[in-house]
Protein backbone atom coordinates (compact mmCIF):
# COMPACT_ATOMS: atom_id res chain seq x y z
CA UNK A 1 0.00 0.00 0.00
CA UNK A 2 1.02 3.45 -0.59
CA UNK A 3 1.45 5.62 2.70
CA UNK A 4 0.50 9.30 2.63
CA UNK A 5 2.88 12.12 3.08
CA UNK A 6 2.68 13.74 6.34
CA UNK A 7 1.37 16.91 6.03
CA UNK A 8 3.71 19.79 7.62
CA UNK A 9 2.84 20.82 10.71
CA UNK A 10 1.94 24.40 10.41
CA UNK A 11 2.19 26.84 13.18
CA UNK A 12 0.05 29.33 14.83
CA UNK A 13 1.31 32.68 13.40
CA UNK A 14 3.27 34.61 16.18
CA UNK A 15 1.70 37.89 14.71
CA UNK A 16 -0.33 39.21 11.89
CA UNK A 17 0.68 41.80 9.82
CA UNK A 18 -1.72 43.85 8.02
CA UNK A 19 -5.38 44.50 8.02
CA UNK A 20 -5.62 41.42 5.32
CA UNK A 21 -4.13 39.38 7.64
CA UNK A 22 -5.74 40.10 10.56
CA UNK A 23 -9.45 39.98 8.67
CA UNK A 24 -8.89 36.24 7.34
CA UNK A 25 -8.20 35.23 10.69
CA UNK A 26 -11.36 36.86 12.28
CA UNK A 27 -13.33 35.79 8.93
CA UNK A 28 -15.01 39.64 8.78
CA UNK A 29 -14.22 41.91 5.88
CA UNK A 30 -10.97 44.47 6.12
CA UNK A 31 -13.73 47.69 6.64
CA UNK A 32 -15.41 45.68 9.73
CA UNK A 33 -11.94 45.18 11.18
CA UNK A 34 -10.90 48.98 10.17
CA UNK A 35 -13.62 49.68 12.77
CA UNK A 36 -13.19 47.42 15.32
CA UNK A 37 -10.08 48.72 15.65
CA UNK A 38 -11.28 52.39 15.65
CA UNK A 39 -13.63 50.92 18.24
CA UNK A 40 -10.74 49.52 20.38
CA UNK A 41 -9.30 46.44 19.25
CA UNK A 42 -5.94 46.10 20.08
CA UNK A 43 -3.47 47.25 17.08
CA UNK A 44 -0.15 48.31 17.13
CA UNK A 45 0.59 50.95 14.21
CA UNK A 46 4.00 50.62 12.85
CA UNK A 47 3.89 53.59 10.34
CA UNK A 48 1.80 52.90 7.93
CA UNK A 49 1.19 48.94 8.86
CA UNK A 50 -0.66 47.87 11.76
CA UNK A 51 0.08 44.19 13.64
CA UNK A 52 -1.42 42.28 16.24
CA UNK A 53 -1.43 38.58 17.89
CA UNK A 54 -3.74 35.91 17.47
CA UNK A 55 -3.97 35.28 21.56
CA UNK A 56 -4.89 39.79 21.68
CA UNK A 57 -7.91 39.16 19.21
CA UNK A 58 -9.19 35.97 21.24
CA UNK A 59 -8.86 38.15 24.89
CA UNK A 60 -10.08 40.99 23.31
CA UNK A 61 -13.17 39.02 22.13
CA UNK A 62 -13.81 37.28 24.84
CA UNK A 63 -14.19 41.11 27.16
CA UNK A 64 -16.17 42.26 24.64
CA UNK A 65 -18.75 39.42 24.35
CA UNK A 66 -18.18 38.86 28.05
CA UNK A 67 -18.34 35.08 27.65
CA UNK A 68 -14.57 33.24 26.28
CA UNK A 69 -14.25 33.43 22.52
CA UNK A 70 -11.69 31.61 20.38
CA UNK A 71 -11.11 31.47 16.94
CA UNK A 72 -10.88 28.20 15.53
CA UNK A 73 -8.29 27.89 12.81
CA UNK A 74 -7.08 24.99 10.73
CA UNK A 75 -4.84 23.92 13.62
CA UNK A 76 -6.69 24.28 16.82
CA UNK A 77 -8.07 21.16 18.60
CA UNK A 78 -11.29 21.23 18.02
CA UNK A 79 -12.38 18.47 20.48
CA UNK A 80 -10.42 20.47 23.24
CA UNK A 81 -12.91 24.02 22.59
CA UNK A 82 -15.75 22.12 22.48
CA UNK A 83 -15.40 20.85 25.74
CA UNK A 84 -14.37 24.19 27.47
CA UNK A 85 -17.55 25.42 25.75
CA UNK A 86 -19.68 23.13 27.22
CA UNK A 87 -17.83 24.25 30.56
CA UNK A 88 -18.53 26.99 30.56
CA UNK A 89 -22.19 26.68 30.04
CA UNK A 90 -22.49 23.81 32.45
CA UNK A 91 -20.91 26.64 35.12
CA UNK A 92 -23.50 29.14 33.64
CA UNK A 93 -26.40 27.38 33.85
CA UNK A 94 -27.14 27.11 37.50
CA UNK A 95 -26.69 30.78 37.97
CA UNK A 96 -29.55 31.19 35.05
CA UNK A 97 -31.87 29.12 37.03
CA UNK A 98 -31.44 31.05 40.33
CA UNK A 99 -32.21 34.48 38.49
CA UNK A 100 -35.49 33.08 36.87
CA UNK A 101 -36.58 32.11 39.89
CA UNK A 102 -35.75 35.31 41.51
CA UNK A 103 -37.75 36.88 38.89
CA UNK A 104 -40.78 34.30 39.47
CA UNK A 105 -41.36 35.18 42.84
């Protein structure tokens, strides 16, 4: 039988550079980005380009939404964010409950 290359492992990027960049990894067009950084995302200008990390866009999500965000690429373990998702609203739930039946009575 014929055995498969491996595929290269590919790693996360350490930064992204430019507003292309950073819009494919979010999945939102460049003007949407444009304003979420006019809106506070965190950017570093460097002239006239403008960088940031992977790991700044997930925190930065995650305080905005107020609940933890990650952006799944084609390397992140899947299996792994599903579970912290569930988690999460596993730790959420109970505190739901209580408020509805604050609200009930």
């Amino acid at each position: 039988m014929a055995r498969r290359a491996a595929k290269p492992e590919q790693q996360k990027p350490e930064s992204l550079n430019g507003w292309q960049q950073i819009a494919a990894f979010l999945g939102e067009p460049v003007s949407v980005v444009q304003r979420w950084a006019n809106d506070g995302m965190p950017v570093r200008r460097q002239g006239r380009f403008v960088t940031t990390t992977p790991e700044e866009l997930n925190s930065w999500l995650g305080k905005e939404s107020g609940k933890p965000v990650h952006v799944a690429t084609e390397d992140s373990d899947l299996a792994a964010e599903l579970k912290r998702g569930l988690s999460f609203v596993r730790r959420e739930k109970p505190a739901e409950k209580k408020s509805r039946k604050d609200l009930n009575h």
